[in-house]
PDB file of N, CA and C in Angstrom:
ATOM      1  N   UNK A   1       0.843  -1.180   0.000  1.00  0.00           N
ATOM      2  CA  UNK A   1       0.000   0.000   0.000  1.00  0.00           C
ATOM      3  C   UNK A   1       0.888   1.243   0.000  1.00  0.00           C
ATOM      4  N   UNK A   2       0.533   2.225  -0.751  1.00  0.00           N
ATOM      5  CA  UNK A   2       1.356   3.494  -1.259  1.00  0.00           C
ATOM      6  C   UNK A   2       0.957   4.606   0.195  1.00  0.00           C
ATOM      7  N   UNK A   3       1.356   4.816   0.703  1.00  0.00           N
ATOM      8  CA  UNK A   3       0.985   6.007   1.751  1.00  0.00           C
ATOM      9  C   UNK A   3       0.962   7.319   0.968  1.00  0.00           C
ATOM     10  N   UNK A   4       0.023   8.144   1.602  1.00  0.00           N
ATOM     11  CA  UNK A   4      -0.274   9.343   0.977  1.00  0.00           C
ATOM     12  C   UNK A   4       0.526  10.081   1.073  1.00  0.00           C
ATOM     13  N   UNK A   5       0.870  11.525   0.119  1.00  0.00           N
ATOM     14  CA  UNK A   5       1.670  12.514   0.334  1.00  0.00           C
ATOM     15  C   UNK A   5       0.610  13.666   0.883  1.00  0.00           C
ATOM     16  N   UNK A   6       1.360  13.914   2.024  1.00  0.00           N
ATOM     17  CA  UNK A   6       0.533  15.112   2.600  1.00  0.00           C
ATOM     18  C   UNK A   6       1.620  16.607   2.327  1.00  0.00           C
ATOM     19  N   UNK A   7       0.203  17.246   1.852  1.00  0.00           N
ATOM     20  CA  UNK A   7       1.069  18.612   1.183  1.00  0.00           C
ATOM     21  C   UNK A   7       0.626  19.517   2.421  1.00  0.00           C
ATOM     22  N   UNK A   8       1.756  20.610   2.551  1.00  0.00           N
ATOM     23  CA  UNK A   8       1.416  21.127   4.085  1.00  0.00           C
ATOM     24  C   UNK A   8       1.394  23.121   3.492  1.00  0.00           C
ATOM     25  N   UNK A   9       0.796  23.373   4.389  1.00  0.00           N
ATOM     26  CA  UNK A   9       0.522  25.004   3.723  1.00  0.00           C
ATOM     27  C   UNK A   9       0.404  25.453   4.758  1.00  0.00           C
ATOM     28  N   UNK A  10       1.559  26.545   4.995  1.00  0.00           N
ATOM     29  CA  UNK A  10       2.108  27.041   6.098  1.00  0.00           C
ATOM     30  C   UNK A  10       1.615  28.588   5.308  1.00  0.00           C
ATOM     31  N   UNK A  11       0.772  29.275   6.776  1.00  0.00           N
ATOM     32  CA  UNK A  11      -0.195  30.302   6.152  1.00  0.00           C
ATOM     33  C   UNK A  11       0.573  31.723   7.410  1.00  0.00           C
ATOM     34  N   UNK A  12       1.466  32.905   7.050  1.00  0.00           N
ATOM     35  CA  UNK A  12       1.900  33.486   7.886  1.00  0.00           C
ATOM     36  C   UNK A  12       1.295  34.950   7.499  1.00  0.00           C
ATOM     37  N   UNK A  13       0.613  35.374   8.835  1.00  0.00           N
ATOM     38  CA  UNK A  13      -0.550  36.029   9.050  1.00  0.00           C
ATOM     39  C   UNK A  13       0.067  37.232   9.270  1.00  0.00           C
ATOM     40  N   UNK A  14      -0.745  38.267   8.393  1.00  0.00           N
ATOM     41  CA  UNK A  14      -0.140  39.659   8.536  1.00  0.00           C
ATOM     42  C   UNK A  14      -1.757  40.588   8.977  1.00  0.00           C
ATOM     43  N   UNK A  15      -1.646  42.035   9.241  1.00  0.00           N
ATOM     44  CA  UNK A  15      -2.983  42.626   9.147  1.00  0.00           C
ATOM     45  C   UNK A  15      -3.991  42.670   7.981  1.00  0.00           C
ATOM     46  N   UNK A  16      -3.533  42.660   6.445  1.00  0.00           N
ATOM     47  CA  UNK A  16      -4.324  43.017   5.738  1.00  0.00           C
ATOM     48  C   UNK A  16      -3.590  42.171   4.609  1.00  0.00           C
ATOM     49  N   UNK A  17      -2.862  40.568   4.932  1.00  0.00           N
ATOM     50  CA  UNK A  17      -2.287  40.154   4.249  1.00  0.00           C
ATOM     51  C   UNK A  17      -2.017  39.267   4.710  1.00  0.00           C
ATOM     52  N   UNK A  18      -1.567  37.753   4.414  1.00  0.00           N
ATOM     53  CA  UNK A  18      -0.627  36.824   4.257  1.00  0.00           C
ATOM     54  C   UNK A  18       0.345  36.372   3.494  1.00  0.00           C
ATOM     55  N   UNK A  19       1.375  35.797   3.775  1.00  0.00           N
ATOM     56  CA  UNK A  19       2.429  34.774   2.893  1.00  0.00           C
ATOM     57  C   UNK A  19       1.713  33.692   2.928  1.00  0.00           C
ATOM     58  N   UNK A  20       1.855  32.663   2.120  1.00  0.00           N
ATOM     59  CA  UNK A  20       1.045  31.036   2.049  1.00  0.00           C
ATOM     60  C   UNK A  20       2.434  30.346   1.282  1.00  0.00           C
ATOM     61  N   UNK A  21       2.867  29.667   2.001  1.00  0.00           N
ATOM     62  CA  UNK A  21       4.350  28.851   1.841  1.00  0.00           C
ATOM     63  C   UNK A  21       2.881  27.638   1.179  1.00  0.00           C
ATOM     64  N   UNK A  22       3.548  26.204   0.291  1.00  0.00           N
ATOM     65  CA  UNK A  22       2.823  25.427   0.159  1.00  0.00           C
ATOM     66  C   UNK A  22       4.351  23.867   0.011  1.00  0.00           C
ATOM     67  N   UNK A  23       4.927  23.377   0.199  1.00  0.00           N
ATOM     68  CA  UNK A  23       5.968  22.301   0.424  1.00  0.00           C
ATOM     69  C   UNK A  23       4.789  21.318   0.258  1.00  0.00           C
ATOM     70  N   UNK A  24       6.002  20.007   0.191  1.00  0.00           N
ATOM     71  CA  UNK A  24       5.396  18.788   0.690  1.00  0.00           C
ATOM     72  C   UNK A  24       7.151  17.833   0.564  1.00  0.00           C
ATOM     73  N   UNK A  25       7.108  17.084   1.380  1.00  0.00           N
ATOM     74  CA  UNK A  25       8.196  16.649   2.428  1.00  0.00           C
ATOM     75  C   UNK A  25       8.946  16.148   1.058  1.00  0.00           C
ATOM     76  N   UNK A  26      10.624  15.965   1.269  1.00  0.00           N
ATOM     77  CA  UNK A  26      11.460  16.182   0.796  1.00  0.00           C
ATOM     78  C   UNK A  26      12.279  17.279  -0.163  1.00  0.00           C
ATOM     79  N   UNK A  27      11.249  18.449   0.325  1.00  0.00           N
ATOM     80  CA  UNK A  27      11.629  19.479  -0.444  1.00  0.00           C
ATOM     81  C   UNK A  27      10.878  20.118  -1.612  1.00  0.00           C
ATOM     82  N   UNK A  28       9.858  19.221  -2.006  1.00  0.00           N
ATOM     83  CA  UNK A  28       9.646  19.612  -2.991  1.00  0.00           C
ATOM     84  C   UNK A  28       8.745  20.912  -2.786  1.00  0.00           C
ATOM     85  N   UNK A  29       8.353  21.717  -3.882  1.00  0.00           N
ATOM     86  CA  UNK A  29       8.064  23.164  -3.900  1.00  0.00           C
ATOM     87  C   UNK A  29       6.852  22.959  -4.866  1.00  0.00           C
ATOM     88  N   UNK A  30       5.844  22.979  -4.048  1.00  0.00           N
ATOM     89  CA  UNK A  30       3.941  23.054  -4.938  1.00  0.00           C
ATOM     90  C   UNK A  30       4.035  23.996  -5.171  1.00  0.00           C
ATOM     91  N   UNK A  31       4.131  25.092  -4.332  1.00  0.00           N
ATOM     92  CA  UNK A  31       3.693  26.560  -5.153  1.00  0.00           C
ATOM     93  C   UNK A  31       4.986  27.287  -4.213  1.00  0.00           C
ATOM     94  N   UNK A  32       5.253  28.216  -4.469  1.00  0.00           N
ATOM     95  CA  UNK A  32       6.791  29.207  -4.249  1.00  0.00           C
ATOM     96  C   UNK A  32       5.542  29.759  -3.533  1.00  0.00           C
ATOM     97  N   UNK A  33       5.913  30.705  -2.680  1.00  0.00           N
ATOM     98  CA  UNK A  33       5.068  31.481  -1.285  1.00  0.00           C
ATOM     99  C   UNK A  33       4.656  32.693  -1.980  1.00  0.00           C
ATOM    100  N   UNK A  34       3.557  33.268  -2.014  1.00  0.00           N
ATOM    101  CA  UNK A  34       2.779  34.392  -2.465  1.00  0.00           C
ATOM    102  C   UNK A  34       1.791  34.701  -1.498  1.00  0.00           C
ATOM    103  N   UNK A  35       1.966  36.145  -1.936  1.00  0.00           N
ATOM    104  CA  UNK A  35       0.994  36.843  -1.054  1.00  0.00           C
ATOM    105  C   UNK A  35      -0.749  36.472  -1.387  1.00  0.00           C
ATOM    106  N   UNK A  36      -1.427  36.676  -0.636  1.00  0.00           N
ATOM    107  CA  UNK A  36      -3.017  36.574  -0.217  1.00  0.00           C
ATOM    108  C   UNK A  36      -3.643  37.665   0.407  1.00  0.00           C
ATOM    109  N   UNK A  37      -4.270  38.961  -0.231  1.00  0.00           N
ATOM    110  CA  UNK A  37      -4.708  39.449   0.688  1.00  0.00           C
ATOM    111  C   UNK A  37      -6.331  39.137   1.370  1.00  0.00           C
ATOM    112  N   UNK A  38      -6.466  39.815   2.637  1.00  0.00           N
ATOM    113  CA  UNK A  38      -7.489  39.857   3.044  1.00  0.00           C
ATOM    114  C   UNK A  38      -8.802  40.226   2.669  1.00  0.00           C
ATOM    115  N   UNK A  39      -9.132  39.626   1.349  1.00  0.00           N
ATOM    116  CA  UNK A  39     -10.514  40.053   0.439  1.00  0.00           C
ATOM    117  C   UNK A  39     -11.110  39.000   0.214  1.00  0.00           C
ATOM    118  N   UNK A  40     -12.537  39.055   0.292  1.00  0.00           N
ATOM    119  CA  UNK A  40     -13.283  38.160   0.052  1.00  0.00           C
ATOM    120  C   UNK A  40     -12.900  37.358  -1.328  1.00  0.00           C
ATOM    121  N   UNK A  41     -12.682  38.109  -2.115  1.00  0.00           N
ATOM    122  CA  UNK A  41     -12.197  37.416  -3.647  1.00  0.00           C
ATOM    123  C   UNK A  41     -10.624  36.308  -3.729  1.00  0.00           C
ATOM    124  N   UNK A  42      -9.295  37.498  -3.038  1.00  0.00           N
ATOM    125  CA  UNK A  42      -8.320  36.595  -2.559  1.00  0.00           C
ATOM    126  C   UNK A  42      -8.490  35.236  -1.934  1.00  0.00           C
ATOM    127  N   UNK A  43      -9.285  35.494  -1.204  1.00  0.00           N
ATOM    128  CA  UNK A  43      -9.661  34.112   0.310  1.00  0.00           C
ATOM    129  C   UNK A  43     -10.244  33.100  -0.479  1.00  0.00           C
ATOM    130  N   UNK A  44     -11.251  33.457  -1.073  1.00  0.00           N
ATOM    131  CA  UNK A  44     -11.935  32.191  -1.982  1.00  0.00           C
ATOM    132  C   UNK A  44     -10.883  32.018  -2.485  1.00  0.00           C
ATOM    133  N   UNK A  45     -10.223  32.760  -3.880  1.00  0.00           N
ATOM    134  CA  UNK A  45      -9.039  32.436  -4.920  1.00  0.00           C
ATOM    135  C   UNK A  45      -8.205  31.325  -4.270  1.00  0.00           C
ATOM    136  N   UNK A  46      -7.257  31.761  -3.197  1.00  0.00           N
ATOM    137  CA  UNK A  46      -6.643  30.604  -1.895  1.00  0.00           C
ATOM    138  C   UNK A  46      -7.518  29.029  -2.068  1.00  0.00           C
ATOM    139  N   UNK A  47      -8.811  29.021  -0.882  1.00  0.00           N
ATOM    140  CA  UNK A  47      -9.109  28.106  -1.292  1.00  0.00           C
ATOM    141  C   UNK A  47      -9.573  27.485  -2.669  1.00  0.00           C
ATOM    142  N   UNK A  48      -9.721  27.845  -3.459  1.00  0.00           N
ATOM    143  CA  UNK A  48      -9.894  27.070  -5.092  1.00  0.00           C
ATOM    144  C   UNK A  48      -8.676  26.487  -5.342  1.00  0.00           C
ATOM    145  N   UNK A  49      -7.439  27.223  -4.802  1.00  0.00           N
ATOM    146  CA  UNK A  49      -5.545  26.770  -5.602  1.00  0.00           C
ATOM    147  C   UNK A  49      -6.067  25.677  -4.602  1.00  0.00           C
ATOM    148  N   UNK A  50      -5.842  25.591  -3.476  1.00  0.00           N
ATOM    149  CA  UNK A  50      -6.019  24.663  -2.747  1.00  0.00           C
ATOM    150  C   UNK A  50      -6.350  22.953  -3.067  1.00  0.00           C
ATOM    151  N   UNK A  51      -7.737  23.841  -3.176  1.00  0.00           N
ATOM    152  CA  UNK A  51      -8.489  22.257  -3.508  1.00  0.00           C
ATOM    153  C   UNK A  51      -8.153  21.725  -4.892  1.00  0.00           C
ATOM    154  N   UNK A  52      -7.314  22.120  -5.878  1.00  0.00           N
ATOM    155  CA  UNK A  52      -7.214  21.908  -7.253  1.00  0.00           C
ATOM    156  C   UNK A  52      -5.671  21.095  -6.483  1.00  0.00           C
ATOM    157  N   UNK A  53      -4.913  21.252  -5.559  1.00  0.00           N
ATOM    158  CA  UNK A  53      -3.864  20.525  -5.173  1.00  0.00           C
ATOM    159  C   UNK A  53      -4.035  19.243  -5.124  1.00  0.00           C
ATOM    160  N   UNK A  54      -5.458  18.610  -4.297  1.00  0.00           N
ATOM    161  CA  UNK A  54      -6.151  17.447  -4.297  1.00  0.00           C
ATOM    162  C   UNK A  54      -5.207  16.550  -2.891  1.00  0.00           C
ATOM    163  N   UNK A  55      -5.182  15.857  -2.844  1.00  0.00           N
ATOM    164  CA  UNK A  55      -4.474  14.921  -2.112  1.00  0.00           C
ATOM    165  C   UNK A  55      -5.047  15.184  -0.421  1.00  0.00           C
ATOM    166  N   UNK A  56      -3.757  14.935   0.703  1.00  0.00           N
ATOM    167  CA  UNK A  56      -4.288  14.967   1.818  1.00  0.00           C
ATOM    168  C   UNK A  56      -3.415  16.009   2.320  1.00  0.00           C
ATOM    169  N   UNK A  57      -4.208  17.097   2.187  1.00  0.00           N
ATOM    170  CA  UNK A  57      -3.199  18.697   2.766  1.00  0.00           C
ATOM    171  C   UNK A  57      -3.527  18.998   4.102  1.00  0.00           C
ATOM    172  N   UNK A  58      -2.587  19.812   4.953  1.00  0.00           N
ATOM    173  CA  UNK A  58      -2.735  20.138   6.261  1.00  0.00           C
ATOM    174  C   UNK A  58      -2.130  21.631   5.953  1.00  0.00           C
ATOM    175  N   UNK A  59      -3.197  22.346   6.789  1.00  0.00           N
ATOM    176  CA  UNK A  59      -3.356  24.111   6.742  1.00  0.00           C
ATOM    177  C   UNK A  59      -2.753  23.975   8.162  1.00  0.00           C
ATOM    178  N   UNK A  60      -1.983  24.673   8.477  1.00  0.00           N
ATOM    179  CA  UNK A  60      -1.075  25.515   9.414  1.00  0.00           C
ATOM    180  C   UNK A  60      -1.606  26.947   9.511  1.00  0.00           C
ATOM    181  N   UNK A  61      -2.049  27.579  10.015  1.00  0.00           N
ATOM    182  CA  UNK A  61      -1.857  29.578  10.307  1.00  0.00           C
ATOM    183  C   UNK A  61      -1.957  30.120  11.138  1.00  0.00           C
ATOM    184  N   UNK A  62      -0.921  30.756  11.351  1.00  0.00           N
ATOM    185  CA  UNK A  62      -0.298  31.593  12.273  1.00  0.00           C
ATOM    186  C   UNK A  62      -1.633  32.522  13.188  1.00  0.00           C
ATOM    187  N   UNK A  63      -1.337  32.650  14.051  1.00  0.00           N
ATOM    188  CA  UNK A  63      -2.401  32.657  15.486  1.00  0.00           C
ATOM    189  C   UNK A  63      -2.593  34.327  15.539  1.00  0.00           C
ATOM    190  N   UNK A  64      -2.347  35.343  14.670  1.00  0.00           N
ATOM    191  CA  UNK A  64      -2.193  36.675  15.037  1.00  0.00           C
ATOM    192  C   UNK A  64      -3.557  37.483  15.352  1.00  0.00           C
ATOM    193  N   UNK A  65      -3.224  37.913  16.829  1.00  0.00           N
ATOM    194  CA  UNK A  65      -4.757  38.912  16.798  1.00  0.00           C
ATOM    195  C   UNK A  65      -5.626  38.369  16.040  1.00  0.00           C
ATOM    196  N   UNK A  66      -6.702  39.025  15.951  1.00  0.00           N
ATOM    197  CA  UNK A  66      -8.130  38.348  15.095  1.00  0.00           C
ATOM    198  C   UNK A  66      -7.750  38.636  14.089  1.00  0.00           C
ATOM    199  N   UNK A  67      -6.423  38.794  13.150  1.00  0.00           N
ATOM    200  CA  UNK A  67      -6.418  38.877  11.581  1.00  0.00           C
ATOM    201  C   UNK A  67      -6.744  37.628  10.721  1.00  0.00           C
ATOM    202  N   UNK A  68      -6.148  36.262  11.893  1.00  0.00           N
ATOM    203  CA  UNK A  68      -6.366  34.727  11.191  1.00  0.00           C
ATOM    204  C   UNK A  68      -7.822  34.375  11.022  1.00  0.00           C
ATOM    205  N   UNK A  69      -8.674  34.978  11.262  1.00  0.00           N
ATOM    206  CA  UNK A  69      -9.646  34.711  11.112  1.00  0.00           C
ATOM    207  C   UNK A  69     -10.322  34.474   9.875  1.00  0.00           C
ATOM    208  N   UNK A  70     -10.653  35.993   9.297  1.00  0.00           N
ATOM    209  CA  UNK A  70     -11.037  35.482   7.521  1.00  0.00           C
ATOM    210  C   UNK A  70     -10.095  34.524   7.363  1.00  0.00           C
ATOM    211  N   UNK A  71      -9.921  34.239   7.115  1.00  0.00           N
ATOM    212  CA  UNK A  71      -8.475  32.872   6.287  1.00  0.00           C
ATOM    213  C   UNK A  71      -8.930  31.717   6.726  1.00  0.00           C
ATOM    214  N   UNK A  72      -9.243  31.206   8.025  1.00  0.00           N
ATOM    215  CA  UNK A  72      -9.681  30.370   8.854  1.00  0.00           C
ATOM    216  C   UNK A  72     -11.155  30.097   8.417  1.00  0.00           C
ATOM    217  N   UNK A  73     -11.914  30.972   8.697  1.00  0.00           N
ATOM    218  CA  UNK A  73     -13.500  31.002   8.036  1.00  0.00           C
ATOM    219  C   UNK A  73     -13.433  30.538   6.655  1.00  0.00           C
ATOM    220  N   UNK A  74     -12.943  31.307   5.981  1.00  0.00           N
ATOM    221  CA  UNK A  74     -12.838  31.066   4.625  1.00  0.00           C
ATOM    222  C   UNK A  74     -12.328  29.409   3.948  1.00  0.00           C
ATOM    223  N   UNK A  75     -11.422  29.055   4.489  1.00  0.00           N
ATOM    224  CA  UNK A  75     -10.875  27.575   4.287  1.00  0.00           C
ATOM    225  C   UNK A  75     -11.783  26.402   5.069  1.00  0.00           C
ATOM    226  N   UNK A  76     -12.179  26.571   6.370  1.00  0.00           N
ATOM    227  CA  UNK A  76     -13.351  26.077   6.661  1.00  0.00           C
ATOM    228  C   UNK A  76     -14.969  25.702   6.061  1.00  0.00           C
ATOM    229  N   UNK A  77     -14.975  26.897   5.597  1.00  0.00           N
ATOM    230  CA  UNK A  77     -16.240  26.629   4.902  1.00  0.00           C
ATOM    231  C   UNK A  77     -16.058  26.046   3.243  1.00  0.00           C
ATOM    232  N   UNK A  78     -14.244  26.030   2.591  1.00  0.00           N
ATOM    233  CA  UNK A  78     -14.257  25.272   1.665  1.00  0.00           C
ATOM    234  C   UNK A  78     -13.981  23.826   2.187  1.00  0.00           C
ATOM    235  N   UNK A  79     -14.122  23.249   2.904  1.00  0.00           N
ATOM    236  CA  UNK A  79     -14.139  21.902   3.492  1.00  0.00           C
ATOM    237  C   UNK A  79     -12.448  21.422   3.957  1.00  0.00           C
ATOM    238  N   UNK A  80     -11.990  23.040   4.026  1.00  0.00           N
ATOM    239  CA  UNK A  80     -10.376  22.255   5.105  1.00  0.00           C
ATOM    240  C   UNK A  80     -10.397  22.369   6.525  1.00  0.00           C
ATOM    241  N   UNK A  81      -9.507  22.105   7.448  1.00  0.00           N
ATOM    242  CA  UNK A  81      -9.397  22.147   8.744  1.00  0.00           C
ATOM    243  C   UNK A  81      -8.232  22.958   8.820  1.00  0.00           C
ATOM    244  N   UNK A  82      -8.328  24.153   9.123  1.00  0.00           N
ATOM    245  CA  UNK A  82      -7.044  24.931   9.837  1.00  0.00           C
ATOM    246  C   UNK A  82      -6.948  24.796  10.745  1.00  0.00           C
ATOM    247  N   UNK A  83      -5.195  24.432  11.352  1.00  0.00           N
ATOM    248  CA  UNK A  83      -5.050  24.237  12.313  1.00  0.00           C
ATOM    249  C   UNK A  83      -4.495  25.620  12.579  1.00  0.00           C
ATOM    250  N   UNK A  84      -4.970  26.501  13.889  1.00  0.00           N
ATOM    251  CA  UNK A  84      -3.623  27.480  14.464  1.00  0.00           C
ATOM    252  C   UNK A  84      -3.123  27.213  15.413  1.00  0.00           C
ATOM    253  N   UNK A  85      -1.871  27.852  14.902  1.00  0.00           N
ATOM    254  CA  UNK A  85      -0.460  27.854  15.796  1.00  0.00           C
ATOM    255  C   UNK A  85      -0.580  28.970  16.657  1.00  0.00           C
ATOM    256  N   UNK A  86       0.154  29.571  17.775  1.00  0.00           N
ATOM    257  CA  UNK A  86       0.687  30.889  18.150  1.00  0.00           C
ATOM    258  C   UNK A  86       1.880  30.551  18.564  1.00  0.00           C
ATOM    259  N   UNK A  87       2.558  31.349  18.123  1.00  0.00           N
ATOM    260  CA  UNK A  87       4.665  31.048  18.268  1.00  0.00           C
ATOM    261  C   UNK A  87       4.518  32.344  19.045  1.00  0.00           C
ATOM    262  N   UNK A  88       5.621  31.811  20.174  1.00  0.00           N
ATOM    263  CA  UNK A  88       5.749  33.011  21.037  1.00  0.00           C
ATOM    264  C   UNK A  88       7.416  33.528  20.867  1.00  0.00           C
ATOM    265  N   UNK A  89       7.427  34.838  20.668  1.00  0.00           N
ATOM    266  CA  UNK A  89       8.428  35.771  20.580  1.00  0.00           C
ATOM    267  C   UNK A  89       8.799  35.849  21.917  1.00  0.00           C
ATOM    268  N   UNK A  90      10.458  35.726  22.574  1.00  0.00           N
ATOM    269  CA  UNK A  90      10.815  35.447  23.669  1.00  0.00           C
ATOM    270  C   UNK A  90      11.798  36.832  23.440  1.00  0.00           C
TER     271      UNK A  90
END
């Protein structure tokens, strides 16, 4: 049995913007990191690249103030599970 490749999308949360890194393990490079802004049109756009990836992906995004939110809503209601992080600055 072939085990799945899980593609991982590391989502780093700005006020009126994100980076969206997209990897999947050994390096390889799905999509080079581009910006996303915070618009109803962007957010859908995001999830559509997304789901056209297909396979078994895991959403990562960054925990900032209530900015993660649209992003979170938005990928949710296209049928992903975001997980958030909060990384603490020491």
């Amino acid at each position: 049995m072939e085990a799945a490749v899980i593609t991982a999308v590391g989502i780093d949360v700005s006020k009126s913007k994100s980076t969206v890194a997209v990897p999947r393990p050994g390096g390889e490079i799905v999509l080079r990191p581009f910006e996303v802004h915070h618009t109803n049109s962007d957010l859908k756009k995001l999830a559509s690249t997304l789901k056209k990836l297909g396979g078994d992906i895991r959403i990562v995004v960054e925990h900032t103030s209530t900015y993660w939110r649209p992003i979170a809503l938005t990928l949710k209601e296209a049928g992903f599970f975001p997980l958030l992080m909060r990384f603490a600055v020491e």
